[in-house]
Protein backbone atom coordinates (compact mmCIF):
# COMPACT_ATOMS: atom_id res chain seq x y z
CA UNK A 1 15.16 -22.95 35.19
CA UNK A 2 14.70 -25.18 31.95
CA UNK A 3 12.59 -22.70 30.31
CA UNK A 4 15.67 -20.01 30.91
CA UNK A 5 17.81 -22.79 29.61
CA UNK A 6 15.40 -23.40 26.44
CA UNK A 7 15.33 -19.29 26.14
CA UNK A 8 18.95 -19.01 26.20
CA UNK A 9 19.70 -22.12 23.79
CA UNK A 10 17.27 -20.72 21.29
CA UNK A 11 18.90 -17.31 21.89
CA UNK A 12 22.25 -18.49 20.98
CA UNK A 13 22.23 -17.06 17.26
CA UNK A 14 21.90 -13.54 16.76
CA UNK A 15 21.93 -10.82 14.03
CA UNK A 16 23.78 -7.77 14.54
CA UNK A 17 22.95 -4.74 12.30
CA UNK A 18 26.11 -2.60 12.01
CA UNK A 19 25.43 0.95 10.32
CA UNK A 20 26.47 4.27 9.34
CA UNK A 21 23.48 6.39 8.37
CA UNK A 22 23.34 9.85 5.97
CA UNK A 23 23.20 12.73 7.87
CA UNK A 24 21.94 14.80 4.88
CA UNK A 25 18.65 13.77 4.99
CA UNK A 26 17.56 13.76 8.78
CA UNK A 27 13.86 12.53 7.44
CA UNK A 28 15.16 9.15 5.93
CA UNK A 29 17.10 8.74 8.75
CA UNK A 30 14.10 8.93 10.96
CA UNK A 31 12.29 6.21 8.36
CA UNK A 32 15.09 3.79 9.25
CA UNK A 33 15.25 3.79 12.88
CA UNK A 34 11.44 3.39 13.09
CA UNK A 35 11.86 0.53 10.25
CA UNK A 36 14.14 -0.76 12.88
CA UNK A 37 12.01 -0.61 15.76
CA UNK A 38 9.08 -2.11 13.67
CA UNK A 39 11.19 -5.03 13.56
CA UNK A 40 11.66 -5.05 17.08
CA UNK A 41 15.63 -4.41 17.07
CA UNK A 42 17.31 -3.63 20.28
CA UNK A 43 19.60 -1.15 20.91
CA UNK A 44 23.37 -2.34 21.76
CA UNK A 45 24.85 1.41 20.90
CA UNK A 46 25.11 4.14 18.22
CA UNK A 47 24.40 2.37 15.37
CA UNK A 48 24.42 -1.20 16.30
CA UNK A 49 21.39 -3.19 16.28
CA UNK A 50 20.44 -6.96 17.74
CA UNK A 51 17.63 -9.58 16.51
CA UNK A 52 17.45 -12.94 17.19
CA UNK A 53 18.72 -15.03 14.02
CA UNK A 54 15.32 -16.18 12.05
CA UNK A 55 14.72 -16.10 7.87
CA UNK A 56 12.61 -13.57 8.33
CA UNK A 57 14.61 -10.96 10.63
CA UNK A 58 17.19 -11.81 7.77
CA UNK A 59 15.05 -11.18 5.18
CA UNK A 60 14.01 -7.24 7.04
CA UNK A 61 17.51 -6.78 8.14
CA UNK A 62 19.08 -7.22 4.06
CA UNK A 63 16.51 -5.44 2.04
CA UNK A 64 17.08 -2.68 4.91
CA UNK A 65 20.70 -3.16 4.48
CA UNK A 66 19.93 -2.53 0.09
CA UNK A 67 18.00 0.47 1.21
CA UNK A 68 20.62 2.47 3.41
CA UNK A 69 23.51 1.35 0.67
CA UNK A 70 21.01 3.46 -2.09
CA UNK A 71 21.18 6.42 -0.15
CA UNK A 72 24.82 6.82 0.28
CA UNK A 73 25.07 4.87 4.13
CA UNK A 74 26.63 1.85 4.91
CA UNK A 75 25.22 -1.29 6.45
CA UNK A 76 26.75 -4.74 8.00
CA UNK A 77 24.41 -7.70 8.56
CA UNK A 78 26.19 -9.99 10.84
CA UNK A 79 25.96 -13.71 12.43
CA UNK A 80 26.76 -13.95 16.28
CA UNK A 81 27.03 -16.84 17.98
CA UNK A 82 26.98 -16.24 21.68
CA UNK A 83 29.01 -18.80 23.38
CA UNK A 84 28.72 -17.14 27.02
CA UNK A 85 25.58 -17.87 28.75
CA UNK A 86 26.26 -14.64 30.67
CA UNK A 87 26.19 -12.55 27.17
CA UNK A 88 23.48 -14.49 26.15
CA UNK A 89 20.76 -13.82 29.26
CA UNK A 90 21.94 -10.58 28.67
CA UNK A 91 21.01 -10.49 24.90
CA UNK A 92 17.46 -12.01 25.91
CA UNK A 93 16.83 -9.15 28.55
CA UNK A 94 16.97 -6.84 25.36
CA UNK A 95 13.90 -8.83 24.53
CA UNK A 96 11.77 -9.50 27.49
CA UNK A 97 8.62 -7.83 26.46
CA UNK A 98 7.05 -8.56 30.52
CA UNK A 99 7.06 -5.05 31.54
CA UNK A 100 4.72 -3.86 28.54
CA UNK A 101 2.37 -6.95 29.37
CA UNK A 102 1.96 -6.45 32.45
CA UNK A 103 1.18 -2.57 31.53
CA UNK A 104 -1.16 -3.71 29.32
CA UNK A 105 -2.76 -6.39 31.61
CA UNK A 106 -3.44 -3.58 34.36
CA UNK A 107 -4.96 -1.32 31.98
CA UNK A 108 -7.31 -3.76 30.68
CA UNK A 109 -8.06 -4.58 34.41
CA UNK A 110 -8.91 -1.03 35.45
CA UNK A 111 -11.95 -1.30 32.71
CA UNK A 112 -13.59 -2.86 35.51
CA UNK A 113 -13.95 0.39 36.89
CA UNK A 114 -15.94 1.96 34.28
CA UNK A 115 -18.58 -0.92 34.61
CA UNK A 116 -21.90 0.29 35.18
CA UNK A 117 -20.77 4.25 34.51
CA UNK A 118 -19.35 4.20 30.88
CA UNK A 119 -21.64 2.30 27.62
CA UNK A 120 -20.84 -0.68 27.00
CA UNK A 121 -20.01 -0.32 23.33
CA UNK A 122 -17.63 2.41 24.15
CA UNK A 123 -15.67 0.02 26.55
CA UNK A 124 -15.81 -2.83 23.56
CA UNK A 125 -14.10 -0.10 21.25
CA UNK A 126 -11.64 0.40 23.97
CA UNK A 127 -11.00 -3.00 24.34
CA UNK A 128 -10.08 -3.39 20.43
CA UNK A 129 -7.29 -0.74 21.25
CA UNK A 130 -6.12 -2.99 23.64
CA UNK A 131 -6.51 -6.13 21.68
CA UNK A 132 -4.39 -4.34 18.60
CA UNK A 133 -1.96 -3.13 20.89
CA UNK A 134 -1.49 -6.82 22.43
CA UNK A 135 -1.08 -7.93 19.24
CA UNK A 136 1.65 -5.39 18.16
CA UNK A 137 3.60 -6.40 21.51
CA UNK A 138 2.98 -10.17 20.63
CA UNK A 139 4.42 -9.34 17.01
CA UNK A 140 7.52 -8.61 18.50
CA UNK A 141 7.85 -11.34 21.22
CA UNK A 142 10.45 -13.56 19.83
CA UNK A 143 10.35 -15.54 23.24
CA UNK A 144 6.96 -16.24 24.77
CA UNK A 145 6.75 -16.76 28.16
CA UNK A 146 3.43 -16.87 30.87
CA UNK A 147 3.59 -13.33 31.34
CA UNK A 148 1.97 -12.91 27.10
CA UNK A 149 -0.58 -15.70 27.87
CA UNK A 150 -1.32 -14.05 31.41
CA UNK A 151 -2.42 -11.17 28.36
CA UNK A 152 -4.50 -13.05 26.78
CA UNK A 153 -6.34 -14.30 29.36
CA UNK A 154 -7.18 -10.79 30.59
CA UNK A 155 -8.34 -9.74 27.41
CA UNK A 156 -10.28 -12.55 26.65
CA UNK A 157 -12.02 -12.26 30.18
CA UNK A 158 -12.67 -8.65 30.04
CA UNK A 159 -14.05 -9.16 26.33
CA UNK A 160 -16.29 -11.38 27.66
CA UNK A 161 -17.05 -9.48 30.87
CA UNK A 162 -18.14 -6.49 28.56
CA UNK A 163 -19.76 -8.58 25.74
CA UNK A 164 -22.47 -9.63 28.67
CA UNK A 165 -23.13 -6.26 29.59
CA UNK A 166 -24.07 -5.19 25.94
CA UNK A 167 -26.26 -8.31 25.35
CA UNK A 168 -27.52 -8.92 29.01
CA UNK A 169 -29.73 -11.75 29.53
CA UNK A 170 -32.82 -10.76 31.47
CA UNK A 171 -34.17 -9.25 28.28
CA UNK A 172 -37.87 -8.83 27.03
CA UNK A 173 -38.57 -10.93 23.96
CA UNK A 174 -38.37 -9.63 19.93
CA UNK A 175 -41.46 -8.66 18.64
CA UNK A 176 -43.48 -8.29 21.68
CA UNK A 177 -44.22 -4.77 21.10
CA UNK A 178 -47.63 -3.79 19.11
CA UNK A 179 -46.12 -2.14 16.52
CA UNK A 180 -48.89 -1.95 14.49
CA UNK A 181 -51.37 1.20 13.73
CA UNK A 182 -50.04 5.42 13.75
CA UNK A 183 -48.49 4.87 17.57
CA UNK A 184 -44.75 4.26 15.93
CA UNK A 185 -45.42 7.42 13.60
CA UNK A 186 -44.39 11.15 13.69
CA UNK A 187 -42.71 10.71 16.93
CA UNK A 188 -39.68 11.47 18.55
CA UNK A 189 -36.85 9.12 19.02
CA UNK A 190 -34.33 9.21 21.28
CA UNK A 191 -31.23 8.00 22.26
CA UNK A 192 -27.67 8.62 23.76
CA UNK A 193 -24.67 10.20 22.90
CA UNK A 194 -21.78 9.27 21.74
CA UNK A 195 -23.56 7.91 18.74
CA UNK A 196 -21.48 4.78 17.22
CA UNK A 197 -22.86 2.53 14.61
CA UNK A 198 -25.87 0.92 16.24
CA UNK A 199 -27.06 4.52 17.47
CA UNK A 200 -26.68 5.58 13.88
CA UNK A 201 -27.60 2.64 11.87
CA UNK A 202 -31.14 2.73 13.84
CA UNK A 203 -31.66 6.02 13.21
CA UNK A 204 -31.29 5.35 9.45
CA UNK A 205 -33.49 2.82 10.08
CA UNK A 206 -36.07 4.14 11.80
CA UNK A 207 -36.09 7.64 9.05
CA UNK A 208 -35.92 5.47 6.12
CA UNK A 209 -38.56 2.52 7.02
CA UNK A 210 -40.55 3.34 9.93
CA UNK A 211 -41.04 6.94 10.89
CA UNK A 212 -40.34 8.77 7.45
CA UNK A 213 -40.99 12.15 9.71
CA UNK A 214 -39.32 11.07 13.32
CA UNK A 215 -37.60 13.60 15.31
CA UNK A 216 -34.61 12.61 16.25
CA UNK A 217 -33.42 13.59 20.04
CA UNK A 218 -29.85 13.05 20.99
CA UNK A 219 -29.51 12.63 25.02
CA UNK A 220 -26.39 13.37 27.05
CA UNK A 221 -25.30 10.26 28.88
CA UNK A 222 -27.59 9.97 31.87
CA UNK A 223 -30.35 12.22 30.72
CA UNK A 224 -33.54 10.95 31.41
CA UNK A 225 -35.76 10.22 28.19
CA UNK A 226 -38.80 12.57 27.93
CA UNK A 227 -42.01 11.40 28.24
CA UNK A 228 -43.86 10.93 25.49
CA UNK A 229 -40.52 9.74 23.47
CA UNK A 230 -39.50 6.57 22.31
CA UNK A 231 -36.07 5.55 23.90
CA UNK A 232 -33.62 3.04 21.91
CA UNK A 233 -29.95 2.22 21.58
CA UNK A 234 -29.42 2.20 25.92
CA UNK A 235 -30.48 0.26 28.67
CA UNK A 236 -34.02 0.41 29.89
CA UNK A 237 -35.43 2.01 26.84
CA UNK A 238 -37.95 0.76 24.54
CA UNK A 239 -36.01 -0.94 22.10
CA UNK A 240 -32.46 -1.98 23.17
CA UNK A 241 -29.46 -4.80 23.06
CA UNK A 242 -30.74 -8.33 24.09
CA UNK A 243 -28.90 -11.45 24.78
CA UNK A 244 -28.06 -11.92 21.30
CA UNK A 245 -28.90 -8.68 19.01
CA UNK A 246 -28.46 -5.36 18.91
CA UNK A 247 -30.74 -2.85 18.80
CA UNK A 248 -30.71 -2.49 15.69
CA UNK A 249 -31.66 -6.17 14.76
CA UNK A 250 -34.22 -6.07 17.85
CA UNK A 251 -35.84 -2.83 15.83
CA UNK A 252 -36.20 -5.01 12.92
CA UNK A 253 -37.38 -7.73 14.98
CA UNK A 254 -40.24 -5.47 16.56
CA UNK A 255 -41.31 -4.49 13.47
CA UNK A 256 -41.18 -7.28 10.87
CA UNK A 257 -38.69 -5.82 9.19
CA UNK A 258 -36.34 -9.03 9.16
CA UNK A 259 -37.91 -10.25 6.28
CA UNK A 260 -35.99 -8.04 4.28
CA UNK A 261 -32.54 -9.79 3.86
CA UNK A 262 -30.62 -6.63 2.90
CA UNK A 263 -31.90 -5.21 6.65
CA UNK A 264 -31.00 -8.62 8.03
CA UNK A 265 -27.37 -8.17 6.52
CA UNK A 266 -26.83 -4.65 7.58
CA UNK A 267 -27.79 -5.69 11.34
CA UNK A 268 -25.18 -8.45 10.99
CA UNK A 269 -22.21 -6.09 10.25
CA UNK A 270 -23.78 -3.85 13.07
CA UNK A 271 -23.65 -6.25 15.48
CA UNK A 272 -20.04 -7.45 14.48
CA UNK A 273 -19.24 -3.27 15.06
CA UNK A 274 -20.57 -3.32 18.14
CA UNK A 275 -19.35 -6.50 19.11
CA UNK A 276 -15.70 -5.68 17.95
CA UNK A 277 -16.26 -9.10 15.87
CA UNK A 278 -14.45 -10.11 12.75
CA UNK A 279 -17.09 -12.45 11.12
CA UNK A 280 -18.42 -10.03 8.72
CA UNK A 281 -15.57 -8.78 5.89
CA UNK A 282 -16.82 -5.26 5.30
CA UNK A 283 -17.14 -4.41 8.81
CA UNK A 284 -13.66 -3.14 8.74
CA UNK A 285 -14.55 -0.78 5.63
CA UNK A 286 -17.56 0.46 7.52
CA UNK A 287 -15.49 1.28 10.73
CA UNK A 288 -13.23 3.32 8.47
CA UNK A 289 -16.17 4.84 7.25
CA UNK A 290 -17.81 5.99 10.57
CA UNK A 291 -14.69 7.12 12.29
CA UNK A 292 -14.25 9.61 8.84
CA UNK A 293 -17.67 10.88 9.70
CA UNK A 294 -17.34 11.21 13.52
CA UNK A 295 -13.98 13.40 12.69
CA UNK A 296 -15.78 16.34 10.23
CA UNK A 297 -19.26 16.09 11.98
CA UNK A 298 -19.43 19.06 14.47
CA UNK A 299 -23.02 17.84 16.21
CA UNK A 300 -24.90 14.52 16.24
CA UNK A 301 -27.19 15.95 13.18
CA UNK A 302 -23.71 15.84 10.43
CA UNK A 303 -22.71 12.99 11.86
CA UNK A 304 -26.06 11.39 10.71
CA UNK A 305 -26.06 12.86 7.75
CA UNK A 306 -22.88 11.82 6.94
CA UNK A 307 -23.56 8.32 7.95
CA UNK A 308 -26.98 8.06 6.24
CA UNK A 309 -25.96 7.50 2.99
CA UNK A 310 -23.03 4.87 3.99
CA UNK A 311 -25.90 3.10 4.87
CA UNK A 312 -28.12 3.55 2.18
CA UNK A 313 -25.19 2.25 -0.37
CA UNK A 314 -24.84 -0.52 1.92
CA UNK A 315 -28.77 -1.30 1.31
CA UNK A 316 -28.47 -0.63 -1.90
CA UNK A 317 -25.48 -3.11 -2.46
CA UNK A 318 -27.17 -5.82 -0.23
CA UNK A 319 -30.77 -6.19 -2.22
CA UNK A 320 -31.87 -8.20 -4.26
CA UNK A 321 -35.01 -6.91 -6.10
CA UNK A 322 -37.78 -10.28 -6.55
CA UNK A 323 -36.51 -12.62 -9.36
CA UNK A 324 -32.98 -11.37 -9.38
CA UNK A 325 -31.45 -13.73 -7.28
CA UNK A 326 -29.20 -16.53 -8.49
């Protein structure tokens, strides 16, 4: 009961939005009521709209107000001060954001589901959805209550519930592999669709710096590798996530190839991809990038081609040729 109290006392100013809008132009219309919903305004009828009083629902709410008055409509910013604790509850109700937490919660719960049957890097991507969408709902929470942290905590757990299963800790060891001599050469490579960024960045890898004249096999999701082929980018196969890389960086591992810091940079922005992790600055770029490709690629052969040269820039921006640095 003191939190309601708290609510309500902090509720007690509010910012009706009185307006008329032009009925000329149904399309700027349409921009103004989803302005209005971006600023998480609720509905009290027709034309009338309710915020809680802040500077910077103010701040929206005038240069909104400027905007409608240039195109011929009228708008009224207003101060309320709700004296009846009735009216006010009622106010917050417009506000109580529980329902699409608790939506959100139970989707991100049912991920469990897909342990074990979908890839993990697919479920991480799905999980950033979920993370973007918390913090949209968040945005607009002017009054926090358990129910947002409840959120969190579900997110957080399931991140870290599918973070394990992409870097699982019975692992073999980097570099273990004999690597050396033809054996790596003219072979087949395969791996699993849907290619993402650590299916695609190895590939690249593996064409530009290991097996010039690999053939490249792309396996549905539980097809069996052939024999004879050289499996990476799922679990079980030859080369593959470990407790703390990707395949990509266990590839370079394997074979020596980590001595080349552009490689070692380009397996750091993989990993933050696959890891839906913010610490590297272009990763965002990159994403943009990929998801371009995956949209005008018709097979898993464009899509490589269309990714190869993101990551050949990205080499190319990353080395340093001997005597350069500094």
């Amino acid at each position: 009961m003191a939190g309601e109290s708290a609510r309500a006392g902090a509720a007690a100013r509010w910012l009706a939005f009185v307006t008329i809008l032009p009925t000329e132009d149904p399309a700027a219309r349409m921009r103004i009521l989803r302005t209005l919903e971006s600023l998480g305004c609720a509905v009290i009828r027709d034309g009338v709209f309710l915020l809680p009083d802040t500077p910077a629902a103010r701040q929206g709410l005038a240069s909104l107000g400027e905007h409608i008055a240039r195109i011929n409509g009228t708008a009224h910013l207003l101060s309320v001060n709700s004296l009846d604790e009735a009216q006010a509850q009622q106010f917050f109700g417009l506000f109580d954001r529980t329902h699409k937490y608790s939506e959100l919660i139970k989707t991100v719960e049912s991920l469990r589901t897909a342990f074990g049957v979908s890839d993990p890097e697919s479920l991480m991507r799905l999980l950033s959805k979920h993370k973007r969408e918390f913090e949209i709902i968040s945005t607009l929470d002017f009054f926090p209550s358990e129910s947002r942290q409840r959120a969190a905590r579900a997110l957080a757990e399931a991140e870290q519930a599918v973070h394990a299963l992409m870097f699982p800790n019975a692992q073999k060891k980097s570099g273990t592999l004999d690597t050396t001599g033809k054996h790596y050469f003219q072979r087949v490579w395969a791996t699993r669709k849907p290619l993402w960024a650590d299916e695609l960045a190895s590939a690249w890898l593996i064409r530009r710096f290991i097996d010039p004249e690999a053939k490249l096999l792309w396996l549905d999701k539980n097809q069996e590798c052939p024999a004879g082929a050289i499996g990476y980018g799922y679990a079980g196969a030859a080369f593959c996530n470990s407790r703390d890389r990707v395949t990509f960086e266990e590839i370079l591992a394997s074979f020596k190839l980590d001595k080349d810091a552009a490689l070692v940079r380009i397996g750091a922005l993989i990993h933050a991809l696959n890891a839906s992790e913010t610490r590297v600055a272009e990763a965002a770029g990159v994403q943009t990038l990929l998801q371009g490709a995956v949209r005008r690629s018709e097979n898993e052969d464009q899509l490589l081609a269309e990714t190869e040269m993101t990551f050949d820039l990205l080499y190319e921006a990353y080395f340093e040729a001997p005597g350069k640095a500094g």
